[in-house]
Structures are given as C-alpha cells and as structure tokens.
C-alpha atoms as a PDB file:
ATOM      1  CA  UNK A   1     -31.880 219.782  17.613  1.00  0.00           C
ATOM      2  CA  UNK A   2     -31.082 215.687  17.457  1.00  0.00           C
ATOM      3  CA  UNK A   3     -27.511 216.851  15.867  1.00  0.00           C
ATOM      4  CA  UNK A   4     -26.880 219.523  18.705  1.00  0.00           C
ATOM      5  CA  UNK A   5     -27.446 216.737  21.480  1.00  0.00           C
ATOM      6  CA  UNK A   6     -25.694 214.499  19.897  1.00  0.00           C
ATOM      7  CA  UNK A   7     -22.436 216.410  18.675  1.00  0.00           C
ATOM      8  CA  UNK A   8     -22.493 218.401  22.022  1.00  0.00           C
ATOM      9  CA  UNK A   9     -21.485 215.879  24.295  1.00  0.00           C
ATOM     10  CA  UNK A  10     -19.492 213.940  21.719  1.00  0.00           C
ATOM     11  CA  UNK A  11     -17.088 217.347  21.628  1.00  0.00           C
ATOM     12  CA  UNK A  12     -17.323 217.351  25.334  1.00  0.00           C
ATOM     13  CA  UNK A  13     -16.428 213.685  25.816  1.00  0.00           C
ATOM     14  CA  UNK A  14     -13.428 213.189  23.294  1.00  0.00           C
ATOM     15  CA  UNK A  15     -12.259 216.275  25.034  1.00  0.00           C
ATOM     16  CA  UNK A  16     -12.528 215.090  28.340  1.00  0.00           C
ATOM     17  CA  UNK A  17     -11.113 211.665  27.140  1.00  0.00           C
ATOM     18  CA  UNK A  18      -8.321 213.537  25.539  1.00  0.00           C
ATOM     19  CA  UNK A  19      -7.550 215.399  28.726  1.00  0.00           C
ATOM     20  CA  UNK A  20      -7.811 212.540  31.044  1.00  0.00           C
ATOM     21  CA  UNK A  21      -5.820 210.253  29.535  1.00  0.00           C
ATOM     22  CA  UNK A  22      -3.226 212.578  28.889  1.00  0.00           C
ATOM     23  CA  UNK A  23      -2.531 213.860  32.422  1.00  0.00           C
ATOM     24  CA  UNK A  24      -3.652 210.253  33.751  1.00  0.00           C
ATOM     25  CA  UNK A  25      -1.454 207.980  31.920  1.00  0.00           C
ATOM     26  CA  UNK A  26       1.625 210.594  32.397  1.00  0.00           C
ATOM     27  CA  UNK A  27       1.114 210.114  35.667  1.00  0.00           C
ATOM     28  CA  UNK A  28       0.637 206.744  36.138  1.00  0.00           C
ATOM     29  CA  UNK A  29       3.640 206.289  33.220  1.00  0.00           C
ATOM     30  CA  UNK A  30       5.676 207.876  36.068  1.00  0.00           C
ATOM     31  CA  UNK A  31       4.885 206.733  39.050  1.00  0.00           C
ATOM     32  CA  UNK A  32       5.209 202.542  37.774  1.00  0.00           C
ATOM     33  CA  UNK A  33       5.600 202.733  33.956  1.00  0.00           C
ATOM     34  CA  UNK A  34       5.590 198.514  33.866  1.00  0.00           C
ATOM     35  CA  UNK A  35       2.338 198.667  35.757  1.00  0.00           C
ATOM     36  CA  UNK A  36       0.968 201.254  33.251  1.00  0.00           C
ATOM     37  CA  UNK A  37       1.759 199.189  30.446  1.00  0.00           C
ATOM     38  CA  UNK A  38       0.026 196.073  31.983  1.00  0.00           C
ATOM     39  CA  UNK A  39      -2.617 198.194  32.653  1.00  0.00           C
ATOM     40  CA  UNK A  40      -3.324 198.716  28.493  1.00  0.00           C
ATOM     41  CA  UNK A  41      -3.225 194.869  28.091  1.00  0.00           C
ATOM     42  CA  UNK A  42      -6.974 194.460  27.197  1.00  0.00           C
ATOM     43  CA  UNK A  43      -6.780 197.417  25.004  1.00  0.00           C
ATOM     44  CA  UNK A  44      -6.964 195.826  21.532  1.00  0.00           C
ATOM     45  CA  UNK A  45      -8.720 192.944  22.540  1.00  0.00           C
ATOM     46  CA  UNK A  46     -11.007 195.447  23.619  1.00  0.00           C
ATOM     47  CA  UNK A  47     -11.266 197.422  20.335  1.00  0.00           C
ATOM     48  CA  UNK A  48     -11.387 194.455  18.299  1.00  0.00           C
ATOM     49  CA  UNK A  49     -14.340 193.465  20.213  1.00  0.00           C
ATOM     50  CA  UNK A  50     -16.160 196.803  20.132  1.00  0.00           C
ATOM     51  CA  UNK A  51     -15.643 197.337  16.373  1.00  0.00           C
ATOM     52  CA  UNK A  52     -17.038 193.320  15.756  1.00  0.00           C
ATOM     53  CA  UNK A  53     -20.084 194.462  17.988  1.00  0.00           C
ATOM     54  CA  UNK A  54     -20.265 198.011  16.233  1.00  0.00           C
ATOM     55  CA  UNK A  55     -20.962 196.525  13.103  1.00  0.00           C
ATOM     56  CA  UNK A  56     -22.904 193.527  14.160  1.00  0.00           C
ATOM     57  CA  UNK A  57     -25.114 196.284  15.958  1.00  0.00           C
ATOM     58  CA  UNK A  58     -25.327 198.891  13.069  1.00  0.00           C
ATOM     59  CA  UNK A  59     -26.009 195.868  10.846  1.00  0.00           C
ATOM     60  CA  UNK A  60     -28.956 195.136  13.277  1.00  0.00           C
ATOM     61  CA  UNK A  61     -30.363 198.529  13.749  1.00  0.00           C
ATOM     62  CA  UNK A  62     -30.486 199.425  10.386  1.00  0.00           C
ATOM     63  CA  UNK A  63     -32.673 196.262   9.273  1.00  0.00           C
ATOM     64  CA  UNK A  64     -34.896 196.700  12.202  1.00  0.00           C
ATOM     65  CA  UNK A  65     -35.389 200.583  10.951  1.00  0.00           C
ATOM     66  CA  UNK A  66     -35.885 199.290   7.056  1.00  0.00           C
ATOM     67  CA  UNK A  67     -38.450 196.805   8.397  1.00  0.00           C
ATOM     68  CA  UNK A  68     -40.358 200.012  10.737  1.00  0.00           C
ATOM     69  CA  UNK A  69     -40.037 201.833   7.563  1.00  0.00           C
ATOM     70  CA  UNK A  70     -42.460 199.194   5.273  1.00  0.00           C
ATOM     71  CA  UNK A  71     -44.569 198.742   8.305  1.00  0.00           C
ATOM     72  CA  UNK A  72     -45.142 202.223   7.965  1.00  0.00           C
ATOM     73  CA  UNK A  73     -45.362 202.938   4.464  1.00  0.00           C
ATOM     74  CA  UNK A  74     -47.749 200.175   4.309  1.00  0.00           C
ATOM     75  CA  UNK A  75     -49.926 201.500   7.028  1.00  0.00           C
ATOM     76  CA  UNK A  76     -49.982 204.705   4.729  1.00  0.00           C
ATOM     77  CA  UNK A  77     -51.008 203.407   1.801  1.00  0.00           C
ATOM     78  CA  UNK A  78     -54.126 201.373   3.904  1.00  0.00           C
ATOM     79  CA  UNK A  79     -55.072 204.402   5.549  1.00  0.00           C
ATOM     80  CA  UNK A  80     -54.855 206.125   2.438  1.00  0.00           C
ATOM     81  CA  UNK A  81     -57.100 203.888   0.314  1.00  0.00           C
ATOM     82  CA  UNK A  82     -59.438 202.180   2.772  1.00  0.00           C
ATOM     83  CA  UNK A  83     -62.074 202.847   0.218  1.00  0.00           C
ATOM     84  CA  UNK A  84     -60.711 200.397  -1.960  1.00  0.00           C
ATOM     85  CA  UNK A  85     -59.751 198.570   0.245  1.00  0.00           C
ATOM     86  CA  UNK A  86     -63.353 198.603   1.637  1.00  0.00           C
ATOM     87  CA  UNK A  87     -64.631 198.193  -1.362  1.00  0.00           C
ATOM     88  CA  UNK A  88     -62.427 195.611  -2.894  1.00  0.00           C
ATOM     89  CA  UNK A  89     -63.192 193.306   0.397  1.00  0.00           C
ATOM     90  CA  UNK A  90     -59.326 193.120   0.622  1.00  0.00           C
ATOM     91  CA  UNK A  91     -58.854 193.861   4.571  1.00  0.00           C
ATOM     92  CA  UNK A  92     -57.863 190.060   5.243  1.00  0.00           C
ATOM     93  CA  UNK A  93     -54.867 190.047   2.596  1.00  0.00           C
ATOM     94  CA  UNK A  94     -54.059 193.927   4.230  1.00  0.00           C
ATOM     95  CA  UNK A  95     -54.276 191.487   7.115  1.00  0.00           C
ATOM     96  CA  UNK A  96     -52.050 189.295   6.576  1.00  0.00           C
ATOM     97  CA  UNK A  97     -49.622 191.296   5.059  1.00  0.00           C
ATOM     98  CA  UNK A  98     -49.114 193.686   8.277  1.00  0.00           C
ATOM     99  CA  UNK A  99     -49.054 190.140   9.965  1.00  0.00           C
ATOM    100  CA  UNK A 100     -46.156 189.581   7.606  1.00  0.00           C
ATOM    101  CA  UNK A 101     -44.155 192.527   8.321  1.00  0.00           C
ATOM    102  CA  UNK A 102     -45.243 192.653  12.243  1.00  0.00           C
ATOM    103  CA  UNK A 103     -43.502 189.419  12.216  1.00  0.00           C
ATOM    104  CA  UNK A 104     -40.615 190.350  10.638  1.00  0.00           C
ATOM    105  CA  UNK A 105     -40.078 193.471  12.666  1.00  0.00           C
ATOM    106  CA  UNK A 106     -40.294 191.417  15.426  1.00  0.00           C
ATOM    107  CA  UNK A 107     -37.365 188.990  14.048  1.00  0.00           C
ATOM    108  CA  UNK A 108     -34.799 192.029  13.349  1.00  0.00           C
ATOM    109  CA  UNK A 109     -35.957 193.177  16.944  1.00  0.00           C
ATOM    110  CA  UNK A 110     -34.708 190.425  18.353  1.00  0.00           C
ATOM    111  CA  UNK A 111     -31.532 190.119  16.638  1.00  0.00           C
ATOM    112  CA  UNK A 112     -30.917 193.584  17.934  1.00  0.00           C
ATOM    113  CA  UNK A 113     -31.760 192.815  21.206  1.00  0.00           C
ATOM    114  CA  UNK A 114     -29.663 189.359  21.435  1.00  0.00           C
ATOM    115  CA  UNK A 115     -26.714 191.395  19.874  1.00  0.00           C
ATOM    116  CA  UNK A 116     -27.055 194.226  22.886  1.00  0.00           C
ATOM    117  CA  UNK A 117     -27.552 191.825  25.263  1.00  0.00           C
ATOM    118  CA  UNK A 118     -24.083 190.013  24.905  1.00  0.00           C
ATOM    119  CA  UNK A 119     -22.304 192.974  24.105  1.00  0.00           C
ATOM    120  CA  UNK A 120     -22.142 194.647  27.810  1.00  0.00           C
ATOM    121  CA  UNK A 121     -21.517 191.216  29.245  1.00  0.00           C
ATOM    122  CA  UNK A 122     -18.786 190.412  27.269  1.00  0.00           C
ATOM    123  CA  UNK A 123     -17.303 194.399  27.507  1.00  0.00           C
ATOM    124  CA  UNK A 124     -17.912 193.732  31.139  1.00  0.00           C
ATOM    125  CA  UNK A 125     -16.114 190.255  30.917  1.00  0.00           C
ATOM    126  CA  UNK A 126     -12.925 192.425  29.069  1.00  0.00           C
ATOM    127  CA  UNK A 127     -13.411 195.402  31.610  1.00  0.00           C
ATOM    128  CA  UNK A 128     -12.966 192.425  34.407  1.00  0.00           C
ATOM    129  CA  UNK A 129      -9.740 190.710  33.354  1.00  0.00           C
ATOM    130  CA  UNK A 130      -8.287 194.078  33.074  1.00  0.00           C
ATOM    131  CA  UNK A 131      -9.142 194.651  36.641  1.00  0.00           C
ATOM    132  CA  UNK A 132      -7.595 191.417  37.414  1.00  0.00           C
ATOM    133  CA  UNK A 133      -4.015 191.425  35.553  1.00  0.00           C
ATOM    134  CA  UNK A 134      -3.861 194.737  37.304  1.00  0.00           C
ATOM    135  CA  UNK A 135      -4.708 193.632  40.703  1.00  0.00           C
ATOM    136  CA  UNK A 136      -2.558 190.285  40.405  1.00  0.00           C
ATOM    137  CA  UNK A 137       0.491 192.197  39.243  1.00  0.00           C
ATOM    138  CA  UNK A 138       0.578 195.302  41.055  1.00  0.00           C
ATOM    139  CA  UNK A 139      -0.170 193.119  44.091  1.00  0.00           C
ATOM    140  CA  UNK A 140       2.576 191.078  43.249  1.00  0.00           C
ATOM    141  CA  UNK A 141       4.950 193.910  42.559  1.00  0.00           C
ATOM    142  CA  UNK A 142       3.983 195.412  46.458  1.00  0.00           C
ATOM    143  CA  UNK A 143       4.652 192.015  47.916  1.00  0.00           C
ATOM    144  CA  UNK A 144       7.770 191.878  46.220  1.00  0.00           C
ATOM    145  CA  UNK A 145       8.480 195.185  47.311  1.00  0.00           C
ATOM    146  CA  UNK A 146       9.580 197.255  43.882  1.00  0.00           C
ATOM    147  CA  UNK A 147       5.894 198.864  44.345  1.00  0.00           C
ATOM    148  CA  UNK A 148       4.815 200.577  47.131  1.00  0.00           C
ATOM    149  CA  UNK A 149       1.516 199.776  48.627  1.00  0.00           C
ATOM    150  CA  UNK A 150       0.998 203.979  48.253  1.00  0.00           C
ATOM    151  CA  UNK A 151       1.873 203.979  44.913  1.00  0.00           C
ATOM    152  CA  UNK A 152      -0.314 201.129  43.774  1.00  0.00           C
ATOM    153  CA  UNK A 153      -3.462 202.921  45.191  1.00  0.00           C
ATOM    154  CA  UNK A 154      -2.357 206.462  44.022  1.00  0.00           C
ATOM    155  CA  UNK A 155      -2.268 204.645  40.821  1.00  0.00           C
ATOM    156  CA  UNK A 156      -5.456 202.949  40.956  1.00  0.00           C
ATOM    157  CA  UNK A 157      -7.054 206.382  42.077  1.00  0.00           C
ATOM    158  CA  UNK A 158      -5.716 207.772  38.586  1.00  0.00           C
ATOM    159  CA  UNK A 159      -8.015 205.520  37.089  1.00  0.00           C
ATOM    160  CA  UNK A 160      -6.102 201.950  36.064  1.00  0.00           C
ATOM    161  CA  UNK A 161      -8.606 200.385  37.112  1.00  0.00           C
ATOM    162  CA  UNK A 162     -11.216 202.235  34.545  1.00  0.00           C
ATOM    163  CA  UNK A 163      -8.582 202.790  31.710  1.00  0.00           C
ATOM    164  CA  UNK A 164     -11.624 200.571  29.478  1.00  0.00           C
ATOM    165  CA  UNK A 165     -14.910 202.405  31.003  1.00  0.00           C
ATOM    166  CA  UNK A 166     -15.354 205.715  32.786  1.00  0.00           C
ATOM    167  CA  UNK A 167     -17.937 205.517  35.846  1.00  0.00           C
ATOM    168  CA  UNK A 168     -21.163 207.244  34.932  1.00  0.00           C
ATOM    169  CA  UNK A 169     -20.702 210.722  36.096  1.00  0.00           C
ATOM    170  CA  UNK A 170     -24.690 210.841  37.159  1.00  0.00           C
ATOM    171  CA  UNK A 171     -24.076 208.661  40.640  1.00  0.00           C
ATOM    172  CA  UNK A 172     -22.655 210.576  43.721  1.00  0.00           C
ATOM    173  CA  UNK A 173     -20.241 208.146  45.341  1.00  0.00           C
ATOM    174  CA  UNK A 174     -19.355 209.929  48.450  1.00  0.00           C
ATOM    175  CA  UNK A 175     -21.978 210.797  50.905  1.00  0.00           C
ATOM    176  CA  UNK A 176     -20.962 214.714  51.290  1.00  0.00           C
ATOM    177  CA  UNK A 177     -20.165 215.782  47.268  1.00  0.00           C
ATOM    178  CA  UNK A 178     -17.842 218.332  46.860  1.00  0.00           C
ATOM    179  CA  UNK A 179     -15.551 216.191  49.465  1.00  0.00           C
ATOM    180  CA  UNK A 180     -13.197 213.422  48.938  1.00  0.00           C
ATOM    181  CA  UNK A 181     -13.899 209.785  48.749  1.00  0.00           C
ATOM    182  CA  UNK A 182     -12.546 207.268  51.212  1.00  0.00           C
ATOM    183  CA  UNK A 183     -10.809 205.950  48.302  1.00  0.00           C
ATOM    184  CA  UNK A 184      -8.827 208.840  47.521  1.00  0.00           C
ATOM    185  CA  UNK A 185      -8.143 209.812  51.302  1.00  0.00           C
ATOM    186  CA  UNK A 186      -6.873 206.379  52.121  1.00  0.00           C
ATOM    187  CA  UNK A 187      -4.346 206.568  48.607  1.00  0.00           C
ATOM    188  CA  UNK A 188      -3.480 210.356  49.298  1.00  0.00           C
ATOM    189  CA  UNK A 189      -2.448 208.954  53.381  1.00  0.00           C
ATOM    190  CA  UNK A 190      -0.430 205.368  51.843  1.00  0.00           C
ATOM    191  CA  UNK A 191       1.461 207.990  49.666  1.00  0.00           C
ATOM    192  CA  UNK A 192       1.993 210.547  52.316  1.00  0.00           C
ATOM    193  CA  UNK A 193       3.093 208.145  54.435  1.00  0.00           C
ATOM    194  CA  UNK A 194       5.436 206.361  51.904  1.00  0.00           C
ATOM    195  CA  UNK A 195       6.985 209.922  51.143  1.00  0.00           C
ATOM    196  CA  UNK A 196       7.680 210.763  54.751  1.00  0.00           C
ATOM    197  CA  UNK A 197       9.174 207.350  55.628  1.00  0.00           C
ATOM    198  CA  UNK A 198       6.651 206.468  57.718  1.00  0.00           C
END
C-alpha cells in the first residue's frame, strides 16, 4: 500500500512535469527566447544545492532510523526478559542504557531537523533570486521596449516565475474556481491589446 502511494503520484508528477515544461518552455522559448534562457539561470545552482541537501538529509534520516531501530530492539529484549531483569536487580543499568540511546536519538533528531530547517530557506533563497533576475531583466527589456509589457506577463503566466517550484495544487487562488484569475485576465487583456495595436 506505502509503494502504491508513493509510486502513484511520482508517475503522475514526472508526467505532469514532463508535460508542463514541454508546452511551457516552447512557449515561453517563443514568445522571448533571451528571457527564457535567463529564466533557467538558477537551474544548476539549484540542483547542486538539492542533491548536497539530498544526501545530507538521507544521511540524517537513515541514522535517526538506525538509532529508533536499537531503541526498539532494546525495548524488546527488556520486555522480553523482565524476569531477569527483575531478578538480576538490573533495571538501573536497563536504565541507563535506554537513557543512552534516548539521548542519542535525540542527537540524530536534531541533526535532521537543523538539516530540514535550512534546506527550504535556502531553496526559497534560490527560488527568490530567480524571481528577481527575471523581474529585473524582463522589466528592463519592456522599458527598453524589445519586450512588450503583454508579453512579459503572458510569459510570467506560463510559469517563469515558478520554473524552480510548482504552487501547491491544494490552495484555490481565485475566489470563484473553475474561473480565471486576475492574473491571467490582466496578461490575456496586455496581450490582446498588444496584438490589436491598441
């Protein structure tokens, strides 16, 4: 059951990814190829910083798990022979070594955590400057006039601005779903208006 929810939407989103970027960069490729290009900037800085955090975080998780897993086994093996234990008088060195592994669990789960906890600001950080080269130099190519202000938005609306993350799909951003955003109607008008003359 785990497998089928993960593999599921794993299919679903490299196809999705697949699909988007495909029609979405061909159209943004067309419409300002220069401004598509500066738009994939933070693209390897990106993946170098998600595969440094991958491992860091993989690294993490699995020593937290290892440490769970003695905590565990050792719990067992109490609960198994607290007879001897019992008998033995040996439930202060049990004790202290649950007190040894509780604190060690509690080490590796904090090393996860600090490693999570800079990882979306600094993805957020990369996410950011992309936003930024993108707004500084399409801006500057629609005050310079070889960019229209319509074509900058229609752009945008294709998803520049998200070319690192895709919104989560769970939030309704328009008051009345199933009907266009502000966003979109305002880039749809620039562009209408751009193609007319007007």
């Amino acid at each position: 059951t785990q497998v089928r929810l993960l593999f599921g939407p794993g299919v679903l989103n490299v196809a999705n990814t697949l699909i988007i970027y495909s029609f979405g960069l061909t159209l943004m490729a067309q419409t300002d190829g220069r401004l598509t290009l500066v738009s994939l900037l933070p693209y390897p800085l990106f993946l170098f910083i998600f595969r440094a955090f991958g491992r860091r975080l993989f690294t993490a998780s699995r020593a937290t798990q290892e440490v769970l897993g003695r905590m565990s086994d050792r719990v067992q093996e109490s609960l198994a022979g607290v007879r001897v234990v019992r008998g033995f008088g040996l439930e202060a060195a049990e004790h202290q070594a649950f007190d040894r592994l509780g604190d060690q669990y509690l080490k590796r789960t904090l090393e996860l955590v600090k490693v999570r906890g800079t990882m979306w600001p600094v993805m957020g950080a990369v996410t950011g400057i992309g936003t930024l080269i993108v707004l500084w130099y399409g801006g500057w190519r629609v005050v310079q006039g070889t960019l229209t202000l319509g074509e900058f938005v229609f752009g945008w609306q294709l998803g520049i601005d998200e070319l690192l993350f895709k919104d989560d799909p769970a939030p309704v951003w328009t008051p009345f779903p199933g009907r266009m955003a502000a966003s979109t109607t305002a880039a749809l008008r620039f562009e209408q208006d751009r193609v007319s003359g007007g």
